[in-house]
C-alpha atoms as a PDB file:
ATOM      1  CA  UNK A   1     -14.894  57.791 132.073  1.00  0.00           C
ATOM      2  CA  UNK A   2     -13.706  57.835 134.954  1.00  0.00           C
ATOM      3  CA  UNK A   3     -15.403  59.094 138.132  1.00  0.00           C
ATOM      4  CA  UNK A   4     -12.559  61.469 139.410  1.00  0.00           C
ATOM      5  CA  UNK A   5     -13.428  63.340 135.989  1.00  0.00           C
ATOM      6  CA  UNK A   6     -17.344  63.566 136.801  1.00  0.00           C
ATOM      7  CA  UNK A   7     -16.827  64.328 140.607  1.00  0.00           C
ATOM      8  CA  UNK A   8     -14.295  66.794 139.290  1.00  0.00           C
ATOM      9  CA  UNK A   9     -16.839  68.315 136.309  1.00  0.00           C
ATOM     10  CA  UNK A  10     -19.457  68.314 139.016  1.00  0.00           C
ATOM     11  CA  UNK A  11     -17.152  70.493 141.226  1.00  0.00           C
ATOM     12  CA  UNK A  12     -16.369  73.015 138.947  1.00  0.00           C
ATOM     13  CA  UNK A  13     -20.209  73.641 137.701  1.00  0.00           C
ATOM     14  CA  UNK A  14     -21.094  74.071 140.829  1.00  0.00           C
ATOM     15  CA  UNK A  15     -18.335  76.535 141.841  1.00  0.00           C
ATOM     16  CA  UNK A  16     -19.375  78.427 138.850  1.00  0.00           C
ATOM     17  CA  UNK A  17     -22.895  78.173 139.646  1.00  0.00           C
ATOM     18  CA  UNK A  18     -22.570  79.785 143.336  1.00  0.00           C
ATOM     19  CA  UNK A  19     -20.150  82.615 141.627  1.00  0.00           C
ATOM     20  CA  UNK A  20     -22.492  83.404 139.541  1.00  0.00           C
ATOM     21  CA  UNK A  21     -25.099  83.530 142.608  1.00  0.00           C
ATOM     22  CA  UNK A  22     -22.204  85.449 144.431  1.00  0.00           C
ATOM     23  CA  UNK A  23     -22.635  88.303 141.205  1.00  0.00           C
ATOM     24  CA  UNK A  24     -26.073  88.886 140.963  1.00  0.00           C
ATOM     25  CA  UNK A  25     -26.268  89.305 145.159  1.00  0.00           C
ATOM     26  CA  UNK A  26     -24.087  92.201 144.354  1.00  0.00           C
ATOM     27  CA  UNK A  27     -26.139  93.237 141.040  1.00  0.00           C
ATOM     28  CA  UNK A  28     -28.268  96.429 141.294  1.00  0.00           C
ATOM     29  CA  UNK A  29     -31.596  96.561 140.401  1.00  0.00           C
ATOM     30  CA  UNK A  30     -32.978  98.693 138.016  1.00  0.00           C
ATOM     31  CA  UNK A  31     -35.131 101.442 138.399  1.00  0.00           C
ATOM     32  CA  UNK A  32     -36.974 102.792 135.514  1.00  0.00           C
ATOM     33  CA  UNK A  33     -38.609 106.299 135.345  1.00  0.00           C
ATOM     34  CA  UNK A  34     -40.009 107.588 132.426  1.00  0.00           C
ATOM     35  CA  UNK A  35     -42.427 109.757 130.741  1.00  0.00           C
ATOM     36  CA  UNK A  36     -44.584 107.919 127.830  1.00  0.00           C
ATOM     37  CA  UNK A  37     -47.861 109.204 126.612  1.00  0.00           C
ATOM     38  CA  UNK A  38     -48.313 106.522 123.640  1.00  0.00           C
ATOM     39  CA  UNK A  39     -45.900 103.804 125.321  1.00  0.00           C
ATOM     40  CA  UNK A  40     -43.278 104.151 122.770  1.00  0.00           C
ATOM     41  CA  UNK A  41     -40.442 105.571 125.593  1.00  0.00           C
ATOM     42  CA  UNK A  42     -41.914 102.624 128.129  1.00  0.00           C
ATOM     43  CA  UNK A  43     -41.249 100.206 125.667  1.00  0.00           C
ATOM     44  CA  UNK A  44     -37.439 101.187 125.040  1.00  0.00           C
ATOM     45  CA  UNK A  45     -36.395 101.300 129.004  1.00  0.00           C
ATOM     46  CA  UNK A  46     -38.399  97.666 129.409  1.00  0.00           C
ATOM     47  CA  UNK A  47     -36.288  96.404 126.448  1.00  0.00           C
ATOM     48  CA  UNK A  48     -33.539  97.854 127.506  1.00  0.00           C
ATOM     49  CA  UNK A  49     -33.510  96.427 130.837  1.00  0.00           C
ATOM     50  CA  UNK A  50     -34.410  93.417 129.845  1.00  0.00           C
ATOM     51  CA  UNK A  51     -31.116  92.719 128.591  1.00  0.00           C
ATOM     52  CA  UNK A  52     -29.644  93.828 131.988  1.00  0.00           C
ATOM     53  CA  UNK A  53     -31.588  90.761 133.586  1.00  0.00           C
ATOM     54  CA  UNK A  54     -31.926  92.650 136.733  1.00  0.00           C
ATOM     55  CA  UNK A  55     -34.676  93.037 138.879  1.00  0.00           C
ATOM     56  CA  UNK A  56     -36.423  96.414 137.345  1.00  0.00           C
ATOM     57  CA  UNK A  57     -38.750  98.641 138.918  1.00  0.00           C
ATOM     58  CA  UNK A  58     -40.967 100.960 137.360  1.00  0.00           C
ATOM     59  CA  UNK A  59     -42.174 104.629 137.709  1.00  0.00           C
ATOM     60  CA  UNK A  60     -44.895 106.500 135.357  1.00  0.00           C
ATOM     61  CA  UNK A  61     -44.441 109.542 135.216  1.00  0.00           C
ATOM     62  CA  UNK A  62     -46.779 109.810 132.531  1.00  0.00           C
ATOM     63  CA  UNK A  63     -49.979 110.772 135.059  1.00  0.00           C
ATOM     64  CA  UNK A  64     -50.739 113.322 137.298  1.00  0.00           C
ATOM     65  CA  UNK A  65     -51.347 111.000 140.267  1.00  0.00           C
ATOM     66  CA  UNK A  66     -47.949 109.001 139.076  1.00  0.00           C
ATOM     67  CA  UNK A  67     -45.904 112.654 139.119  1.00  0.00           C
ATOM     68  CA  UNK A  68     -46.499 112.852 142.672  1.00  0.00           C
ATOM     69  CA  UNK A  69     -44.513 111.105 144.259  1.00  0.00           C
ATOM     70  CA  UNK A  70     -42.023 111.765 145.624  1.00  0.00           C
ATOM     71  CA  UNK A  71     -38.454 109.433 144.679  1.00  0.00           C
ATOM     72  CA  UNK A  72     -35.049 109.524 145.703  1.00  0.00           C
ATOM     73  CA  UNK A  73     -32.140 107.328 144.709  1.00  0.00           C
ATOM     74  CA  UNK A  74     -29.061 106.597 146.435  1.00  0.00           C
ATOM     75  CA  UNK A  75     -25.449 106.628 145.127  1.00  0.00           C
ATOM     76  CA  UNK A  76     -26.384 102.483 145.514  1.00  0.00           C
ATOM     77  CA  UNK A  77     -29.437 102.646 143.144  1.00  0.00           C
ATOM     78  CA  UNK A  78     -28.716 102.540 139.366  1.00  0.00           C
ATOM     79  CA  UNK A  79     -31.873 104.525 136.981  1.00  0.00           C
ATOM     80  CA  UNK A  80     -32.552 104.543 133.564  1.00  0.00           C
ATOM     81  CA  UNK A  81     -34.670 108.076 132.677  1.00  0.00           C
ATOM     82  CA  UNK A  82     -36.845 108.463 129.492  1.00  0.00           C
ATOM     83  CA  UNK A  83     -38.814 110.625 127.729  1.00  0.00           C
ATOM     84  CA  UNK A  84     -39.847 111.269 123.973  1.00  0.00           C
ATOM     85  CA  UNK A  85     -38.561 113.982 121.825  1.00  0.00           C
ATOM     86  CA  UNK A  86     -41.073 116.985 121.470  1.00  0.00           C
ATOM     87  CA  UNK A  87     -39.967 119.641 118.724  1.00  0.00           C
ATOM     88  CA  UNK A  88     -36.329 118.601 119.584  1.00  0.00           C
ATOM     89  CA  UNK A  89     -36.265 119.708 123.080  1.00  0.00           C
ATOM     90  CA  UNK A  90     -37.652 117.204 126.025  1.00  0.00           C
ATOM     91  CA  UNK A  91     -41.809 117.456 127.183  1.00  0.00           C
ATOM     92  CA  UNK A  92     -43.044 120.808 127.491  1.00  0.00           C
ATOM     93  CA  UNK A  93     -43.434 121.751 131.281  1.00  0.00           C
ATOM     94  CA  UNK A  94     -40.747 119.492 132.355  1.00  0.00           C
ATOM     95  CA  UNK A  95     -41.038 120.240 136.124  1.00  0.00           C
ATOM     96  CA  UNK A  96     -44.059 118.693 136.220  1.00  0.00           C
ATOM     97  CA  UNK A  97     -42.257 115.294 134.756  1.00  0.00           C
ATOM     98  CA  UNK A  98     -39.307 115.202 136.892  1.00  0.00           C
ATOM     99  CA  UNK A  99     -40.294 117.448 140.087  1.00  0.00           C
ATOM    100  CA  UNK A 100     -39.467 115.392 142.912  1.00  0.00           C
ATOM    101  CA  UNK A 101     -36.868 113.220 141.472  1.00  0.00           C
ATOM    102  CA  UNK A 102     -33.775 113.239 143.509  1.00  0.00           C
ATOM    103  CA  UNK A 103     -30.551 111.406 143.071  1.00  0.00           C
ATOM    104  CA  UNK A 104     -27.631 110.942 145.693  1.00  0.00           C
ATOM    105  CA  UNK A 105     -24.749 110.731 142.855  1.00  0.00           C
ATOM    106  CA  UNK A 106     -26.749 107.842 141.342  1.00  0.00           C
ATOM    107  CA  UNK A 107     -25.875 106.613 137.959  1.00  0.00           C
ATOM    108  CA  UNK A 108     -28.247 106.905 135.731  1.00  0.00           C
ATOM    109  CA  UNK A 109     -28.851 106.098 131.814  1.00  0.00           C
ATOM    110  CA  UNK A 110     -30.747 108.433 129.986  1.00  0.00           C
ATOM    111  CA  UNK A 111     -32.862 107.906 126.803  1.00  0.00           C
ATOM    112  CA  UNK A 112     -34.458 110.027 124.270  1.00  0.00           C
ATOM    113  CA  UNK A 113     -37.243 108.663 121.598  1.00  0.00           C
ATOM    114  CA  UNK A 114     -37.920 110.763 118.663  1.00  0.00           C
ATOM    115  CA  UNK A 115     -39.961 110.023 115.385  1.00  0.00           C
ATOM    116  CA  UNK A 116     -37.401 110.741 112.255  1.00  0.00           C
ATOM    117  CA  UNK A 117     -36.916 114.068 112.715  1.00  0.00           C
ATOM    118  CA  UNK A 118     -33.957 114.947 115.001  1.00  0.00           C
ATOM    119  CA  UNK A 119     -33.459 114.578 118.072  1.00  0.00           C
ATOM    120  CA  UNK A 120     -31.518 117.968 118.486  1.00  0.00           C
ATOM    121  CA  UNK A 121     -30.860 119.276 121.798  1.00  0.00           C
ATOM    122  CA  UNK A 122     -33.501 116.977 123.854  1.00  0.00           C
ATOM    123  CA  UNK A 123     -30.641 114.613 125.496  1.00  0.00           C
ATOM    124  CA  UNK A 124     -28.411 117.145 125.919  1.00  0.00           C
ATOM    125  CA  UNK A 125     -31.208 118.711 127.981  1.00  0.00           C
ATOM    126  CA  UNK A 126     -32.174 115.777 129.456  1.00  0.00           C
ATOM    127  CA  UNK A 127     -28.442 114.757 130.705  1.00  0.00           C
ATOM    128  CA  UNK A 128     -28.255 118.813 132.293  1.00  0.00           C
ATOM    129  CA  UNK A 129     -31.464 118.323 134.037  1.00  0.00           C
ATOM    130  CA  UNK A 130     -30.478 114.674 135.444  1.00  0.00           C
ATOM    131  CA  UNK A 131     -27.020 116.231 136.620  1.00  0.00           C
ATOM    132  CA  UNK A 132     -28.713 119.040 138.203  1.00  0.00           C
ATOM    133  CA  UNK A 133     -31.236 116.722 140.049  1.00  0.00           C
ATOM    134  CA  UNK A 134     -27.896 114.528 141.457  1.00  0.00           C
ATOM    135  CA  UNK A 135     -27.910 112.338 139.388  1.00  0.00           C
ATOM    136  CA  UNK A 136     -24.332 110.691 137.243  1.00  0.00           C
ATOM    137  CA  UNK A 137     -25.407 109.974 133.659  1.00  0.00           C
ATOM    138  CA  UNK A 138     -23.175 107.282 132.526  1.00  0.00           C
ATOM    139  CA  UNK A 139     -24.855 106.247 129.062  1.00  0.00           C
ATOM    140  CA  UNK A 140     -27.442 107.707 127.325  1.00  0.00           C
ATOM    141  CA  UNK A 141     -29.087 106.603 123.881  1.00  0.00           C
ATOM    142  CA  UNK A 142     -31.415 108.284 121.372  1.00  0.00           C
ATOM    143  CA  UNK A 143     -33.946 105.672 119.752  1.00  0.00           C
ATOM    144  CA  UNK A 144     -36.066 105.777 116.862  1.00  0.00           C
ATOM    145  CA  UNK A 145     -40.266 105.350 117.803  1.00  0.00           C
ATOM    146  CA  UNK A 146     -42.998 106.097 115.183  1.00  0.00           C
ATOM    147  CA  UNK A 147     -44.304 110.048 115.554  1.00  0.00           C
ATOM    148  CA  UNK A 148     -47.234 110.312 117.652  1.00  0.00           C
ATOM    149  CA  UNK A 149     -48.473 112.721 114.432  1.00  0.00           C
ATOM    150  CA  UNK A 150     -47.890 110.168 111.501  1.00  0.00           C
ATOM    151  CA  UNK A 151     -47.759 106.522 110.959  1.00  0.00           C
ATOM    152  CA  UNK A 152     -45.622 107.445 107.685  1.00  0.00           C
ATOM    153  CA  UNK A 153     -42.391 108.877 110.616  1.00  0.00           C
ATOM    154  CA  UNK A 154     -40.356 106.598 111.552  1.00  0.00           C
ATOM    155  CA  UNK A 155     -43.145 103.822 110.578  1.00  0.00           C
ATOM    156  CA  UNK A 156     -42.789 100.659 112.744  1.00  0.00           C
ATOM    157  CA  UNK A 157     -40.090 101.662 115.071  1.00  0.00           C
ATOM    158  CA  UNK A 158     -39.082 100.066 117.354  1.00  0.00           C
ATOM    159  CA  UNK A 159     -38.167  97.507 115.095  1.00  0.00           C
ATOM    160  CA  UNK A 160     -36.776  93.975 115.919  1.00  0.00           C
ATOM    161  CA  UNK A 161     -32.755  95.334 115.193  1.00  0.00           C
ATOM    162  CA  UNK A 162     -33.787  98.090 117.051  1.00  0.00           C
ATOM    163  CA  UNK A 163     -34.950  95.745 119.876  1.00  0.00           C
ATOM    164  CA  UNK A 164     -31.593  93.942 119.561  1.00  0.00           C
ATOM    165  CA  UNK A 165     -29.331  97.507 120.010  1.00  0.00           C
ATOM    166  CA  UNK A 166     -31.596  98.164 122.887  1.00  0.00           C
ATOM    167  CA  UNK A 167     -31.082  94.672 124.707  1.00  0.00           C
ATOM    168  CA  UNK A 168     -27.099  94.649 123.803  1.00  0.00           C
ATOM    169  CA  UNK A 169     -27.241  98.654 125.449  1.00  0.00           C
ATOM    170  CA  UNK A 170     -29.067  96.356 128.890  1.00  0.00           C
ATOM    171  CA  UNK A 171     -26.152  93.903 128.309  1.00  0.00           C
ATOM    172  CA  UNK A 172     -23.538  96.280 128.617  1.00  0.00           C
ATOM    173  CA  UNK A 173     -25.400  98.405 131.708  1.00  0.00           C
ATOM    174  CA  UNK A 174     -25.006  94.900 132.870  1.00  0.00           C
ATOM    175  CA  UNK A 175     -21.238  94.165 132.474  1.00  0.00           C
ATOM    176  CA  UNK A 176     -20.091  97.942 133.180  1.00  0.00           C
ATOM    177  CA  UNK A 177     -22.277  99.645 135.385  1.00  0.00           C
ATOM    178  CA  UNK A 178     -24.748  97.468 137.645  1.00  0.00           C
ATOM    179  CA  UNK A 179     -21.659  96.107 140.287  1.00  0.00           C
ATOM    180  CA  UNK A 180     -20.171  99.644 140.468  1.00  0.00           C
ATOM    181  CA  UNK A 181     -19.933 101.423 143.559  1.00  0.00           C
ATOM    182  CA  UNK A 182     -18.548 104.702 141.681  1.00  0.00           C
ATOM    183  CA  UNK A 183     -18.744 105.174 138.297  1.00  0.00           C
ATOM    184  CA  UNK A 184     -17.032 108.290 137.316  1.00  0.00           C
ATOM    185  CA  UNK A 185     -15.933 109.550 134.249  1.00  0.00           C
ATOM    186  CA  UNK A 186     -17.396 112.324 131.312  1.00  0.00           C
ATOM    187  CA  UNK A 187     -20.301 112.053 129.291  1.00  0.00           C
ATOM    188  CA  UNK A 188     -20.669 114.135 125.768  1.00  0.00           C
ATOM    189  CA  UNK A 189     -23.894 113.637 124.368  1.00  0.00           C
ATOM    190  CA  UNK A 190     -25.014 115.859 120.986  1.00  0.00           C
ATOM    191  CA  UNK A 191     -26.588 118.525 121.446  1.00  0.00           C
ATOM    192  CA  UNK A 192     -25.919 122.571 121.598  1.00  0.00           C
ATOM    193  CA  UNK A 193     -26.847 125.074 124.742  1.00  0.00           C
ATOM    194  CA  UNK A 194     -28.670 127.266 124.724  1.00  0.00           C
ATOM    195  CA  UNK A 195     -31.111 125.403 123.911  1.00  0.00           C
ATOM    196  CA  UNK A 196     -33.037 125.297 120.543  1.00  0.00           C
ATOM    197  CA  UNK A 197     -36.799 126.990 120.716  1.00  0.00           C
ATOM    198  CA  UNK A 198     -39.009 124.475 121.629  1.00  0.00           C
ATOM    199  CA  UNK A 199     -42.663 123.581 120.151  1.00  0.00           C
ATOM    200  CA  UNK A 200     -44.853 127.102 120.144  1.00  0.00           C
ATOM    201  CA  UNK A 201     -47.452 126.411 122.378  1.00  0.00           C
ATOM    202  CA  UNK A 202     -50.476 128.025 121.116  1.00  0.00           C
ATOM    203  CA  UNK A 203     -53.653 127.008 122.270  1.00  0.00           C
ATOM    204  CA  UNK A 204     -54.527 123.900 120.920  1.00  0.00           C
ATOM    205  CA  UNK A 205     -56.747 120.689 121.036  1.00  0.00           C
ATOM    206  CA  UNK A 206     -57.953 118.194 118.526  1.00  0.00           C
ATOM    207  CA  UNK A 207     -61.260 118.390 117.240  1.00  0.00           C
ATOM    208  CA  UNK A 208     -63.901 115.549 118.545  1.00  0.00           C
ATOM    209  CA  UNK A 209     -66.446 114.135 115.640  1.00  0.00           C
ATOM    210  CA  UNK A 210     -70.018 113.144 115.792  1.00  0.00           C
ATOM    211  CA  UNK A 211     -68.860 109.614 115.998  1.00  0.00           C
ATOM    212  CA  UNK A 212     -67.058 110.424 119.840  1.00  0.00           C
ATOM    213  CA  UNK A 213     -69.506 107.533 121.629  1.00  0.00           C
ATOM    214  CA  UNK A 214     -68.079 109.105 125.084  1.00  0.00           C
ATOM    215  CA  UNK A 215     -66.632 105.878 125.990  1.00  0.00           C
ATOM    216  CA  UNK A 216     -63.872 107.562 128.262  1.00  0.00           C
ATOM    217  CA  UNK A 217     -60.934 106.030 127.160  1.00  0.00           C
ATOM    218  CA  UNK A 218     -59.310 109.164 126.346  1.00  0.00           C
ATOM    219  CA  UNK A 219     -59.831 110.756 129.657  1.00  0.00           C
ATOM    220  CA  UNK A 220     -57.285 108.201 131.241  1.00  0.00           C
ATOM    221  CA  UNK A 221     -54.499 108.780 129.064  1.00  0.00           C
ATOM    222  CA  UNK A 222     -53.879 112.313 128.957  1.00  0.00           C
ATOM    223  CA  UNK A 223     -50.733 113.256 131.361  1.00  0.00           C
ATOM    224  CA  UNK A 224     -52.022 116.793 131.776  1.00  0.00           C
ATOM    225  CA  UNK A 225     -55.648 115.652 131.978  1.00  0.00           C
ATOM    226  CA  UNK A 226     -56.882 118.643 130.090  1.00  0.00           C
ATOM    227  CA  UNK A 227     -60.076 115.996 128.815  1.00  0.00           C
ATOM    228  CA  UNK A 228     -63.723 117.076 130.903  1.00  0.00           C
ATOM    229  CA  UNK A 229     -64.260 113.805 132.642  1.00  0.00           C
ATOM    230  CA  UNK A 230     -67.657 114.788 132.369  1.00  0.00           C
ATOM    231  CA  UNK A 231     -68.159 115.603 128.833  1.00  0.00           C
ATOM    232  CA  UNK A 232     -64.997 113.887 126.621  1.00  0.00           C
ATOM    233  CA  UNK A 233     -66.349 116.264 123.490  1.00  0.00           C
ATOM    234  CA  UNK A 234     -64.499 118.986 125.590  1.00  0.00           C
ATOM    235  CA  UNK A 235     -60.909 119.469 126.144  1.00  0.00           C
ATOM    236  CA  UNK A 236     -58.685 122.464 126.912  1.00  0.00           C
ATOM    237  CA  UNK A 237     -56.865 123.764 124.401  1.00  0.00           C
ATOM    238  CA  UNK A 238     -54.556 125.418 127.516  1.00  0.00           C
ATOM    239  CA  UNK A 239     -53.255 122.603 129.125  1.00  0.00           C
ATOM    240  CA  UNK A 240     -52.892 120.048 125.963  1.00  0.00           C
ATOM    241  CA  UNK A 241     -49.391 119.404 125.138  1.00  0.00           C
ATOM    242  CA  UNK A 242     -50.318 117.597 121.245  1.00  0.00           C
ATOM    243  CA  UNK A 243     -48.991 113.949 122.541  1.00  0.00           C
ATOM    244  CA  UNK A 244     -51.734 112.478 120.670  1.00  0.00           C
ATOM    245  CA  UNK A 245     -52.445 109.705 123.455  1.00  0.00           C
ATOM    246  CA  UNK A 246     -56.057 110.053 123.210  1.00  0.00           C
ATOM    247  CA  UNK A 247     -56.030 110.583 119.314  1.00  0.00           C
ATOM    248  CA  UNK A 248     -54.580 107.001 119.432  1.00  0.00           C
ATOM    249  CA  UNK A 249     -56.507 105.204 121.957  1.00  0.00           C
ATOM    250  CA  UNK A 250     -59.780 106.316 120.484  1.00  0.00           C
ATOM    251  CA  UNK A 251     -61.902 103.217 119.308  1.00  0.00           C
ATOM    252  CA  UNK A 252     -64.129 105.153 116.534  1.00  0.00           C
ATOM    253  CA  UNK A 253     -61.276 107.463 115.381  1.00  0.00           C
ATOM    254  CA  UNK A 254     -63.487 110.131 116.333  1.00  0.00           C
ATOM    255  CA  UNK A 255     -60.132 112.429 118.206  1.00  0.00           C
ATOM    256  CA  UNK A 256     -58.731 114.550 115.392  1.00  0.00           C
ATOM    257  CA  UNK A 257     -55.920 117.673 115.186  1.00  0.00           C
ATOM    258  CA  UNK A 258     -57.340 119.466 112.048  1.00  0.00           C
ATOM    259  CA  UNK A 259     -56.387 122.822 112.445  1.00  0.00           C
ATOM    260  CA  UNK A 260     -54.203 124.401 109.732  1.00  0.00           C
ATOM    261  CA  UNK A 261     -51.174 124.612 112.012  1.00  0.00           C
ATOM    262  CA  UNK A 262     -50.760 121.727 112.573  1.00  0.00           C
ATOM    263  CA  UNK A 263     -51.542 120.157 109.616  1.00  0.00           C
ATOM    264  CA  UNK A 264     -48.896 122.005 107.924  1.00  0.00           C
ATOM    265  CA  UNK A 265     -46.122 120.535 110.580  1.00  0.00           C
ATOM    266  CA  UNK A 266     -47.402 117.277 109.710  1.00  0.00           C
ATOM    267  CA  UNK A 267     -47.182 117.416 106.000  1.00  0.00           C
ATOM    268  CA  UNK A 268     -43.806 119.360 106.058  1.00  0.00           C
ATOM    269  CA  UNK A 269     -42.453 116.409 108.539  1.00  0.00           C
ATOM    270  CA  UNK A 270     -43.896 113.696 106.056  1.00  0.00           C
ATOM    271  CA  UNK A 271     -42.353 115.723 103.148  1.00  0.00           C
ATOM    272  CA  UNK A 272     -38.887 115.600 104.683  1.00  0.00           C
ATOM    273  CA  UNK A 273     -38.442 112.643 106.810  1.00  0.00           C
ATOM    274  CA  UNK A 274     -40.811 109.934 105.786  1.00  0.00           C
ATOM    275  CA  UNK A 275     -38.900 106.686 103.989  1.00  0.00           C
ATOM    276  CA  UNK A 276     -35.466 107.824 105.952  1.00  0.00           C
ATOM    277  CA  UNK A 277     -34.143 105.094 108.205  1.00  0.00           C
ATOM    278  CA  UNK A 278     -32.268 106.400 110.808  1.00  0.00           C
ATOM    279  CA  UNK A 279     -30.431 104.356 113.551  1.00  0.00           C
ATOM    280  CA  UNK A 280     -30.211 104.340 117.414  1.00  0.00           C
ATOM    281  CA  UNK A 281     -27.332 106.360 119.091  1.00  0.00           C
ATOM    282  CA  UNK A 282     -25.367 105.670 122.007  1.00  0.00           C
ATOM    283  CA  UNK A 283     -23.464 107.622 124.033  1.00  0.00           C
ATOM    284  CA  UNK A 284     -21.066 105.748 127.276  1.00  0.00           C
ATOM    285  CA  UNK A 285     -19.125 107.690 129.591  1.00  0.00           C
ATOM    286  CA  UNK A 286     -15.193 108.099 129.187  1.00  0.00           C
ATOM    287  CA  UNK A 287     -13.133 107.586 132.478  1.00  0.00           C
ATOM    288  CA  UNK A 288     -11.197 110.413 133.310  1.00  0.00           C
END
């Protein structure tokens, strides 16, 4: 072979190499913000920025202490917003999630997980509120995530071809959006305004057994912290939102919602959307 061909093979890898170099100086990173009680809504925006193979920085809004501070994003900074699906609509007192969030015309991608149900008017909500708070939604996705009431909704979700839509949505992010300086254009997303009713908030709280060792895990994870730090037994009824964080975490199973209520919700839910296998949607913005 001869060695004008290697010097010459040589040459052109290494052209391609510092091009490539060249691109990802002018990539954007990523900046993740999200609300995610029992993970599931942390989980998508990870794996779907994985496949953007950016740098990605995080922000939990999940916590009190994590809610507040303060962020603002420049028309240079490229966010991906999440939150699950409560009743169809997004989290109940959503000013507390995204109060202090401030974008600068900064594209954003914006994500809904729900568990079977529908996600009805929660990312059409979601994209109003990121528009309002300056931000330009140029994607947005609804993704499946078992229900924080029952194993038997939307049972093992994410799944691995779920995990695959969600690293192809990174890919494109990647390709589309991340060397953009404007990115312009219309996003329709499904959804109807006025809103639907959301979830009727009547006091509520589960019910804490004998077997409750007071261990404190649960006190952690609640994002209204409505648990007594001093006495887990207790929690108010007031502030809990039904996210079932701390029914999950518990080691003895000893965190329980047993009031009529909202056992009814859960068996009509597992009467009418358990064994369905819905798929991921995904919404990209037209160019006008």
């Amino acid at each position: 072979m001869p060695a004008s061909f290697l010097t010459g093979g040589i040459l052109r890898r290494m052209l391609n190499l510092i091009k490539s170099k060249i691109r990802e100086a002018f990539m954007k990173d990523i900046d993740l913000v999200y609300f995610s009680p029992t993970g599931n809504t942390r989980k998508t925006l990870q794996a779907i920025a994985a496949g953007a193979k950016t740098q990605v920085i995080e922000h939990d809004r999940t916590y009190p202490q994590g809610r507040k501070e303060k962020l603002h994003f420049t028309k240079d900074s490229f966010v991906i917003l999440g939150c699950p699906v409560y009743a169809g609509r997004i989290p109940p007192r959503p000013e507390n999630i995204f109060e202090g969030i401030e974008g600068d015309d900064t594209p954003a991608v914006l994500v809904v997980t729900y568990g079977n149900r529908e996600y009805d008017d929660a990312l059409l909500e979601l994209k109003n509120l990121a528009i309002e708070n300056g931000f330009v939604p140029v994607a947005a996705a609804a993704f499946l995530a078992v229900h924080s009431y029952s194993d038997k909704l939307a049972g093992g979700r994410p799944d691995e071809n779920d995990l695959e839509i969600m690293g192809n949505l990174g890919r494109t992010i990647r390709e589309k959006y991340l060397r953009k300086k404007d990115c312009k254009g219309t996003l329709i997303v499904k959804g109807n305004y006025p809103y639907k009713d959301g979830m009727n908030y009547t006091p509520l709280a589960p019910e804490v057994s004998e077997d409750c060792t007071q261990c404190g895990e649960c006190i952690p994870v609640c994002p209204v912290a409505a648990i007594n730090p001093d006495d887990p037994t207790q929690t108010d009824p007031d502030l809990c939102i039904r996210c079932c964080a701390c029914v999950k975490i518990c080691p003895v199973e000893a965190r329980k919602f047993t009031a009529p209520p909202f056992l009814a919700t859960v068996q009509f839910l597992e009467s009418n959307f358990a064994g369905i296998y819905k798929k991921p949607e995904i919404f990209y913005i037209t160019e006008d």
